[in-house]
PDB file of N, CA and C in Angstrom:
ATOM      1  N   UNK A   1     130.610 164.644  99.244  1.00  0.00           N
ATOM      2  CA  UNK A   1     131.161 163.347  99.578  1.00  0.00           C
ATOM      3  C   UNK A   1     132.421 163.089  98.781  1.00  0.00           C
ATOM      4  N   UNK A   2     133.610 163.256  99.270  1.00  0.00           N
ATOM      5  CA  UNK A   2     135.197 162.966  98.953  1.00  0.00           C
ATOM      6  C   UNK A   2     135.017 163.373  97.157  1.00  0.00           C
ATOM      7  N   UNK A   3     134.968 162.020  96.273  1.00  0.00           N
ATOM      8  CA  UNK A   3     135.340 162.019  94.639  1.00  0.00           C
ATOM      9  C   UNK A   3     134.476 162.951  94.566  1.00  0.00           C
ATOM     10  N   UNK A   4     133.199 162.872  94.904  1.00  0.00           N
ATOM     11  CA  UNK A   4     131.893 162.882  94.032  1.00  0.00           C
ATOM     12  C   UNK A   4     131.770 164.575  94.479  1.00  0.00           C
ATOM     13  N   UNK A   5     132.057 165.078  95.613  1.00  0.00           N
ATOM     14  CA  UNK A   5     132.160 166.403  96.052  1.00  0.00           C
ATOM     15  C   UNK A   5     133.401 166.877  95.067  1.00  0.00           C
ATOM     16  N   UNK A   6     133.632 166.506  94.660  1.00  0.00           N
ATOM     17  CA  UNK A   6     134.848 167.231  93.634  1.00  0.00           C
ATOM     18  C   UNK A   6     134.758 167.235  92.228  1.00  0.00           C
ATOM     19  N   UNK A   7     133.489 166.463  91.549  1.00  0.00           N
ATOM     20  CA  UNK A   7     132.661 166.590  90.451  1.00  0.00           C
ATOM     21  C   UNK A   7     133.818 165.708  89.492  1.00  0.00           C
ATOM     22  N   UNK A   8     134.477 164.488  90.114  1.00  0.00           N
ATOM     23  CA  UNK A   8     135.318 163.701  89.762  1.00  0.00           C
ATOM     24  C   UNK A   8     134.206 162.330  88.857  1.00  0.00           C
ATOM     25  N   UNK A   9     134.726 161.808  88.198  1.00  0.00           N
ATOM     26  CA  UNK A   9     134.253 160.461  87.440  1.00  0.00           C
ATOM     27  C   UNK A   9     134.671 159.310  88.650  1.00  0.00           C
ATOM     28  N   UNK A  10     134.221 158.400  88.805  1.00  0.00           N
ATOM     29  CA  UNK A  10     134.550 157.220  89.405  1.00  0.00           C
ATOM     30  C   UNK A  10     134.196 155.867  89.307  1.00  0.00           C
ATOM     31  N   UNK A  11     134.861 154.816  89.562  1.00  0.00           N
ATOM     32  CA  UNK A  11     133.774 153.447  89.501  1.00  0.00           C
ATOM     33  C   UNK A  11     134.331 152.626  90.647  1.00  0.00           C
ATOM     34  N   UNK A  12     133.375 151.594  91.216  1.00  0.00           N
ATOM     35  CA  UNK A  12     133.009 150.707  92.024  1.00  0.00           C
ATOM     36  C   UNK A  12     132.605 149.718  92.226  1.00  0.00           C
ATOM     37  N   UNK A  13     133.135 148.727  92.386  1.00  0.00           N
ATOM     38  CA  UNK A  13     132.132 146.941  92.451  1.00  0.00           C
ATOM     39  C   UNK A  13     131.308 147.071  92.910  1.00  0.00           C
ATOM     40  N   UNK A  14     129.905 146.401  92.470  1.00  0.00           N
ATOM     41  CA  UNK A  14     128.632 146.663  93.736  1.00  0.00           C
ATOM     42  C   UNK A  14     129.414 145.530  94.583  1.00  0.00           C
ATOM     43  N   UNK A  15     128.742 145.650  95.533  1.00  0.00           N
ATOM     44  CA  UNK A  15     128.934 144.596  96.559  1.00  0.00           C
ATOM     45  C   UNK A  15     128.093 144.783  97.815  1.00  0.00           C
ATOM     46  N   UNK A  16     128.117 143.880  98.589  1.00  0.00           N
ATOM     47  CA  UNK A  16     126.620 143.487  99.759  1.00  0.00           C
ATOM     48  C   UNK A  16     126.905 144.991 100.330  1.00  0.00           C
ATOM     49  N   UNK A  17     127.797 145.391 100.693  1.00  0.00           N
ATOM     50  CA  UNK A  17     127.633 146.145 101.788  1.00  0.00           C
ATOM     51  C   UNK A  17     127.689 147.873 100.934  1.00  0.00           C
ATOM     52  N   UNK A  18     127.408 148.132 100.010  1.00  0.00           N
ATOM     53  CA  UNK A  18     127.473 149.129  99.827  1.00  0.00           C
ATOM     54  C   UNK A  18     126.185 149.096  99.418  1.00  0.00           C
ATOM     55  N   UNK A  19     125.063 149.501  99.937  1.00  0.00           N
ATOM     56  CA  UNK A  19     123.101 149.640  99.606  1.00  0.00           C
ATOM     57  C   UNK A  19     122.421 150.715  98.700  1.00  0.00           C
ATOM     58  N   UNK A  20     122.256 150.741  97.873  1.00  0.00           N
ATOM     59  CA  UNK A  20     121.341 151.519  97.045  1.00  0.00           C
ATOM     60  C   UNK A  20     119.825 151.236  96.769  1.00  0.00           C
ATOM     61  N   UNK A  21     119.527 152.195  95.960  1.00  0.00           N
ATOM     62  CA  UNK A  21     118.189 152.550  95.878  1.00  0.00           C
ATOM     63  C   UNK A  21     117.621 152.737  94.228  1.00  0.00           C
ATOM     64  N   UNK A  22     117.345 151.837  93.776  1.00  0.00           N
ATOM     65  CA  UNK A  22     116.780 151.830  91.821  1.00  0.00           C
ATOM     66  C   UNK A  22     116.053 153.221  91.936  1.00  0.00           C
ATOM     67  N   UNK A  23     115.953 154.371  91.140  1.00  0.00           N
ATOM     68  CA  UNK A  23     115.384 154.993  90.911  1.00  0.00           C
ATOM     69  C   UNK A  23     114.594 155.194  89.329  1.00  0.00           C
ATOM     70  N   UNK A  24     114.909 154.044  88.736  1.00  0.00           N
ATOM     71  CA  UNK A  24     114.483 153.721  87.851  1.00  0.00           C
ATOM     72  C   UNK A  24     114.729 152.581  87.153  1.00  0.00           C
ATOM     73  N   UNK A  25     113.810 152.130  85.769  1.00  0.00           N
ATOM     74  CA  UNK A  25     114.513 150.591  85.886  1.00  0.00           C
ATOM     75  C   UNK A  25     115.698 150.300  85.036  1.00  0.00           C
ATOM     76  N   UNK A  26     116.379 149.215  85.520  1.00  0.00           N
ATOM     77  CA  UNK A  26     117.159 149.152  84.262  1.00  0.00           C
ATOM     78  C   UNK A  26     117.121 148.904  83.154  1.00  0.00           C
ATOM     79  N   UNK A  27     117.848 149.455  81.956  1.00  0.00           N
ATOM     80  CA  UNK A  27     117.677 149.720  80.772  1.00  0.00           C
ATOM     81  C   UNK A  27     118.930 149.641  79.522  1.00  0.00           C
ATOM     82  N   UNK A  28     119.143 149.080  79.112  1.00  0.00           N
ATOM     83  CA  UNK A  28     119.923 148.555  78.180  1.00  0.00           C
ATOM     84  C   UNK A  28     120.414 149.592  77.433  1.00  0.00           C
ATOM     85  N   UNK A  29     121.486 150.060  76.924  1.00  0.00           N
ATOM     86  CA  UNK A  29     122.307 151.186  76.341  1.00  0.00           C
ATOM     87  C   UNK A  29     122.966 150.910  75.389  1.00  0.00           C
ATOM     88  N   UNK A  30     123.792 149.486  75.225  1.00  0.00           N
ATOM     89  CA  UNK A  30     124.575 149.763  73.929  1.00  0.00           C
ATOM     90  C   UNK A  30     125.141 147.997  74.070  1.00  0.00           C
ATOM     91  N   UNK A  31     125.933 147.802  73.030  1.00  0.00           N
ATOM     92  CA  UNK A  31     126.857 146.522  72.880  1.00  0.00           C
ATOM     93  C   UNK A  31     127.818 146.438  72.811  1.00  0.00           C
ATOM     94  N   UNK A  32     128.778 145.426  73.246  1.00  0.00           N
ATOM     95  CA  UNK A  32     130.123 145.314  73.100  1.00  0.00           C
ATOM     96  C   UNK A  32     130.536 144.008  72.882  1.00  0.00           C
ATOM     97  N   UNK A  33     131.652 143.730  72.142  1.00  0.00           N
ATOM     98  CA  UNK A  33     132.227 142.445  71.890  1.00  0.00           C
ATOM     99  C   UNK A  33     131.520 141.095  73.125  1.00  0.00           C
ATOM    100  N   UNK A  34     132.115 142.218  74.307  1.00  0.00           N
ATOM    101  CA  UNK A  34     131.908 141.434  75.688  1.00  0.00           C
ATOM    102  C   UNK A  34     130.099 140.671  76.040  1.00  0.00           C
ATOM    103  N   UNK A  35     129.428 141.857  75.620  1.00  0.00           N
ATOM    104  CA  UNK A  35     127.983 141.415  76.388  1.00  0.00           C
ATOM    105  C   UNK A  35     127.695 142.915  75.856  1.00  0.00           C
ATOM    106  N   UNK A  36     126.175 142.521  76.256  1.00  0.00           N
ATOM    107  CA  UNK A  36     125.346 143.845  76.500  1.00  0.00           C
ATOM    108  C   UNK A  36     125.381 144.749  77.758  1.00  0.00           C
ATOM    109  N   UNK A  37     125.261 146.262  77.606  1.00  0.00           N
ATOM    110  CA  UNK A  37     125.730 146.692  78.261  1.00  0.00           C
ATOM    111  C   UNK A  37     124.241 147.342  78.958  1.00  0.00           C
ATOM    112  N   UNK A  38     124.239 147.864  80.265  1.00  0.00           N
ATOM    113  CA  UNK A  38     122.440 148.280  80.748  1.00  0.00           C
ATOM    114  C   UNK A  38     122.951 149.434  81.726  1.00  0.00           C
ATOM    115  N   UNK A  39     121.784 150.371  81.745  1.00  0.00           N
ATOM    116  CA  UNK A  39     122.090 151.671  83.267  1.00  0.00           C
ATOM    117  C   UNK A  39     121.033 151.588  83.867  1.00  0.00           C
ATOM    118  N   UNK A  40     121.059 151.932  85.213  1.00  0.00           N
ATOM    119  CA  UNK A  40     120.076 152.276  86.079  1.00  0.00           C
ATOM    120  C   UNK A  40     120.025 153.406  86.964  1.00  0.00           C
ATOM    121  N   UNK A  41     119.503 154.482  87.035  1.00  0.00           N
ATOM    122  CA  UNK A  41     119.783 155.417  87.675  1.00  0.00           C
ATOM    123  C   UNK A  41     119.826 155.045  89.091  1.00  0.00           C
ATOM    124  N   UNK A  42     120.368 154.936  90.199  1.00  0.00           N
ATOM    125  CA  UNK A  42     120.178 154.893  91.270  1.00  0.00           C
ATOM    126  C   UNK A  42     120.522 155.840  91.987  1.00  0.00           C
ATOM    127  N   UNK A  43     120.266 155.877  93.721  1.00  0.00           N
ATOM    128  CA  UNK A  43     120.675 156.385  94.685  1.00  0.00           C
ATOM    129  C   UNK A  43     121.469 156.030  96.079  1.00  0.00           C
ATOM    130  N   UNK A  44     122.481 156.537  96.298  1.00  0.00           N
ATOM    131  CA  UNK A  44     123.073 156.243  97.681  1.00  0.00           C
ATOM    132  C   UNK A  44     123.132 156.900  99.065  1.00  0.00           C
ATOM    133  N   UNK A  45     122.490 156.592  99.635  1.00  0.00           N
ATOM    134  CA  UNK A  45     122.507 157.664 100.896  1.00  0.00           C
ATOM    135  C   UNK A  45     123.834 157.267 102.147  1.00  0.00           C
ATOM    136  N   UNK A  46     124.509 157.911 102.527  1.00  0.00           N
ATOM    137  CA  UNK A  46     125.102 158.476 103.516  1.00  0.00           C
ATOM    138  C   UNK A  46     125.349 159.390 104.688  1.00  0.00           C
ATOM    139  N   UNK A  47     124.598 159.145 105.490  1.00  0.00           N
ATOM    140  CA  UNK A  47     124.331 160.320 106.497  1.00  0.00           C
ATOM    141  C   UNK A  47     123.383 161.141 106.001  1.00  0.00           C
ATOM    142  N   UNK A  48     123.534 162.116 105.952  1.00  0.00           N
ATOM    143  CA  UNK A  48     123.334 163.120 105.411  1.00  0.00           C
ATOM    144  C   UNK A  48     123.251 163.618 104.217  1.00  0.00           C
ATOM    145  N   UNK A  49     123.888 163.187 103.456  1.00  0.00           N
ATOM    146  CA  UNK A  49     124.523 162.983 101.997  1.00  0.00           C
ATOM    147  C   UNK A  49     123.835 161.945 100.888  1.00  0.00           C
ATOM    148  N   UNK A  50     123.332 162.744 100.068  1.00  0.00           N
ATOM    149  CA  UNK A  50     122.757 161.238  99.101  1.00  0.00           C
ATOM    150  C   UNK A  50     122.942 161.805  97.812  1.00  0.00           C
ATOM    151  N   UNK A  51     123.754 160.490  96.878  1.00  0.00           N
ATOM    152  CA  UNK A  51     124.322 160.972  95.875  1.00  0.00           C
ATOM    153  C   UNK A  51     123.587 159.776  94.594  1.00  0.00           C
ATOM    154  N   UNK A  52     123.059 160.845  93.688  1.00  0.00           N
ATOM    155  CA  UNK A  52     122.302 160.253  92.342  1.00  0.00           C
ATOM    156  C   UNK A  52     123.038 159.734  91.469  1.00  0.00           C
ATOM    157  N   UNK A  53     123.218 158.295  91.136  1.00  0.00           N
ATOM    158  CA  UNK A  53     124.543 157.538  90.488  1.00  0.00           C
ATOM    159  C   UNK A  53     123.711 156.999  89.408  1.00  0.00           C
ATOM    160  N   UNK A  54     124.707 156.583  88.482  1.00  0.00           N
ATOM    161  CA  UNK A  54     124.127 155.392  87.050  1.00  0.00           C
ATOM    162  C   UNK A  54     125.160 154.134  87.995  1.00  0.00           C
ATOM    163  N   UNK A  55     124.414 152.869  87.803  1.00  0.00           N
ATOM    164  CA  UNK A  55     124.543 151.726  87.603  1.00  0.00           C
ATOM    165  C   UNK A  55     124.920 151.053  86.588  1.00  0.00           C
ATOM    166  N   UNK A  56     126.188 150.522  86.427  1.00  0.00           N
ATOM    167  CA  UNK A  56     126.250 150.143  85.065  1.00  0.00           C
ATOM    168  C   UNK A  56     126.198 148.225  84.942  1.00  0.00           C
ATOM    169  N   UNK A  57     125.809 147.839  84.772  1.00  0.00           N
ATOM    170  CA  UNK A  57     126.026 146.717  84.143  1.00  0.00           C
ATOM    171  C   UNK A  57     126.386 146.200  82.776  1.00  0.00           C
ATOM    172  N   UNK A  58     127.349 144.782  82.426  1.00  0.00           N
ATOM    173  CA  UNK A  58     127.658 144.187  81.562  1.00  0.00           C
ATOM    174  C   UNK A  58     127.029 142.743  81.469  1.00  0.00           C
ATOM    175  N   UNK A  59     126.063 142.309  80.659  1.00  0.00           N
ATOM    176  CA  UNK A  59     126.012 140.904  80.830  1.00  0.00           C
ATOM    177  C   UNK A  59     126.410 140.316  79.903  1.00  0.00           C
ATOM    178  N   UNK A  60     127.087 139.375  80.317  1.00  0.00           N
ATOM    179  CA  UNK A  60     128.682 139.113  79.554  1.00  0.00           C
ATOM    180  C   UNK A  60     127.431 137.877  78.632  1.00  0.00           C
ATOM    181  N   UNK A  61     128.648 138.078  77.107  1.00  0.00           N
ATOM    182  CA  UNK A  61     128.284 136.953  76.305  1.00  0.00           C
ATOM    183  C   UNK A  61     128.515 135.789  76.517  1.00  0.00           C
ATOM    184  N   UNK A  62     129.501 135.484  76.989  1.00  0.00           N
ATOM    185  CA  UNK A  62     130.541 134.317  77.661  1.00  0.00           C
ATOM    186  C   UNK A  62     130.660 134.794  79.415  1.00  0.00           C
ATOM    187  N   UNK A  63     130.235 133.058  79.879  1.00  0.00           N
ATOM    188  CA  UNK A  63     130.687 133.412  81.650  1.00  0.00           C
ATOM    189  C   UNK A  63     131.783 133.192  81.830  1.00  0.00           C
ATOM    190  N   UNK A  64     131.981 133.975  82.625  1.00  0.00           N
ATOM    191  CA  UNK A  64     133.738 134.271  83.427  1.00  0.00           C
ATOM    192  C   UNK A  64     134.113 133.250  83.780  1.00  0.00           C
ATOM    193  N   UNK A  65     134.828 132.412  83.458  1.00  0.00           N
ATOM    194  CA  UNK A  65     135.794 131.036  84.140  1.00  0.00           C
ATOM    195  C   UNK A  65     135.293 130.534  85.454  1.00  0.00           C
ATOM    196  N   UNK A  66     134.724 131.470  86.197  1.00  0.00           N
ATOM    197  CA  UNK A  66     134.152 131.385  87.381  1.00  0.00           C
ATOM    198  C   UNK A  66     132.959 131.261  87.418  1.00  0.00           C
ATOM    199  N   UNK A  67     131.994 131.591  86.207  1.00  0.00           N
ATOM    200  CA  UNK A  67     130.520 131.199  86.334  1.00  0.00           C
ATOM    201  C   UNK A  67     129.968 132.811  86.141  1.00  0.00           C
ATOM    202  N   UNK A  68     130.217 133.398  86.274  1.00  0.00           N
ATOM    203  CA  UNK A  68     129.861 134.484  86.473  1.00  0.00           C
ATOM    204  C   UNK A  68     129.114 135.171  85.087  1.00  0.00           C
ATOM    205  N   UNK A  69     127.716 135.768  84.710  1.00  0.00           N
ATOM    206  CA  UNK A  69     127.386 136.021  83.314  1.00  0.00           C
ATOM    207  C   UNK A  69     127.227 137.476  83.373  1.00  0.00           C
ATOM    208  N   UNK A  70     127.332 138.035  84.213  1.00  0.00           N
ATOM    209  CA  UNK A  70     127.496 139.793  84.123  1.00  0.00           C
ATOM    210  C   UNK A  70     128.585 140.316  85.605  1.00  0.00           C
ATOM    211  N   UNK A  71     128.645 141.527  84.947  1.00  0.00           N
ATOM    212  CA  UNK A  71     129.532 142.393  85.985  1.00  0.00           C
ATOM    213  C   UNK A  71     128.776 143.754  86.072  1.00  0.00           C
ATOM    214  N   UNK A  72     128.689 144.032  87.666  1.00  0.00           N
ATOM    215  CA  UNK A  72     127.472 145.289  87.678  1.00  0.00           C
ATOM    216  C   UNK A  72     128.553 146.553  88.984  1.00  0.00           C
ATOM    217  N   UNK A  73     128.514 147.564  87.983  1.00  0.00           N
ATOM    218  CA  UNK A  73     129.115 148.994  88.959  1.00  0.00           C
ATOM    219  C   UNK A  73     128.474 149.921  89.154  1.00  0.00           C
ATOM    220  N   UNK A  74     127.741 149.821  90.232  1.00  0.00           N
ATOM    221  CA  UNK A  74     127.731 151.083  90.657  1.00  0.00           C
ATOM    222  C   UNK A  74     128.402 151.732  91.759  1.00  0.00           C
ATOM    223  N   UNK A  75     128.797 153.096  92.034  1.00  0.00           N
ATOM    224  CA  UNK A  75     128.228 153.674  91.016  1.00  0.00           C
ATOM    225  C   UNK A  75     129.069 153.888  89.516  1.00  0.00           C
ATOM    226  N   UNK A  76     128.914 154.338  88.694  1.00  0.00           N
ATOM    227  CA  UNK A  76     129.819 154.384  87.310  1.00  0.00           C
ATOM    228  C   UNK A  76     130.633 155.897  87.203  1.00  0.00           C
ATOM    229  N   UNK A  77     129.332 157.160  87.344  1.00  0.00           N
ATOM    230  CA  UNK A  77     130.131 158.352  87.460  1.00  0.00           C
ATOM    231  C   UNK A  77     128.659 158.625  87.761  1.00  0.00           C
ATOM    232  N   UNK A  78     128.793 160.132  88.380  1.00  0.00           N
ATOM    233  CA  UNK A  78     127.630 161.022  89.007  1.00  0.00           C
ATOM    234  C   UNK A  78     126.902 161.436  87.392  1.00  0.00           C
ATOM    235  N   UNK A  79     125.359 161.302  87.931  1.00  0.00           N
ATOM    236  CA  UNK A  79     125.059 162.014  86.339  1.00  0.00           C
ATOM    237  C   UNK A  79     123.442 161.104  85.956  1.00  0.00           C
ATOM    238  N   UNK A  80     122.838 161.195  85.382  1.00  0.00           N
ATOM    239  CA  UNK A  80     121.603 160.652  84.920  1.00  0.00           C
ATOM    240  C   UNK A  80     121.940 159.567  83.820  1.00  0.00           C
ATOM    241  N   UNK A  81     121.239 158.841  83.968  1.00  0.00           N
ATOM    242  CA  UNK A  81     121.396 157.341  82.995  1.00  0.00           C
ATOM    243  C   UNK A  81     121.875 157.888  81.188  1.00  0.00           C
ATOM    244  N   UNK A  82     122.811 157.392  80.418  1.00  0.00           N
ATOM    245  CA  UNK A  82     123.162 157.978  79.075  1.00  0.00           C
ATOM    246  C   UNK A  82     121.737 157.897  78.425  1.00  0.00           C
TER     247      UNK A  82
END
């Protein structure tokens, strides 16, 4: 599949229309100024094609001007949760 067939790093907004699959739960990894940071291993299927991603989330210490208290990507890069 395009990046990920090329053993490239990548990242992505979740958003409604792109559907995954938890393959495990999420789990908290590390800290930053910003928030705490969490992975989730997930999965994406495409046709034919299904590609094993980390999920990354930030849940922010402070909400975003907009309300907002975390920011969540998957996928982050191909690979098993850190």
């Amino acid at each position: 599949m395009g990046i990920a067939g090329r053993q490239a790093a990548f990242i992505v907004r979740e958003h409604q229309n792109l559907p995954w699959q938890a393959l495990g739960a999420l789990e908290r990894v590390g800290q930053l100024e910003a928030g705490d940071v969490w992975e989730q291993a997930i999965k994406i299927q495409q046709g034919e094609d299904t590609l094993t991603l980390r999920r990354t989330v930030l849940r922010l210490a402070r909400p975003t001007r907009y309300g907002d208290d975390e920011i969540t990507y998957p996928p982050f890069r191909p690979g098993p949760p850190l």
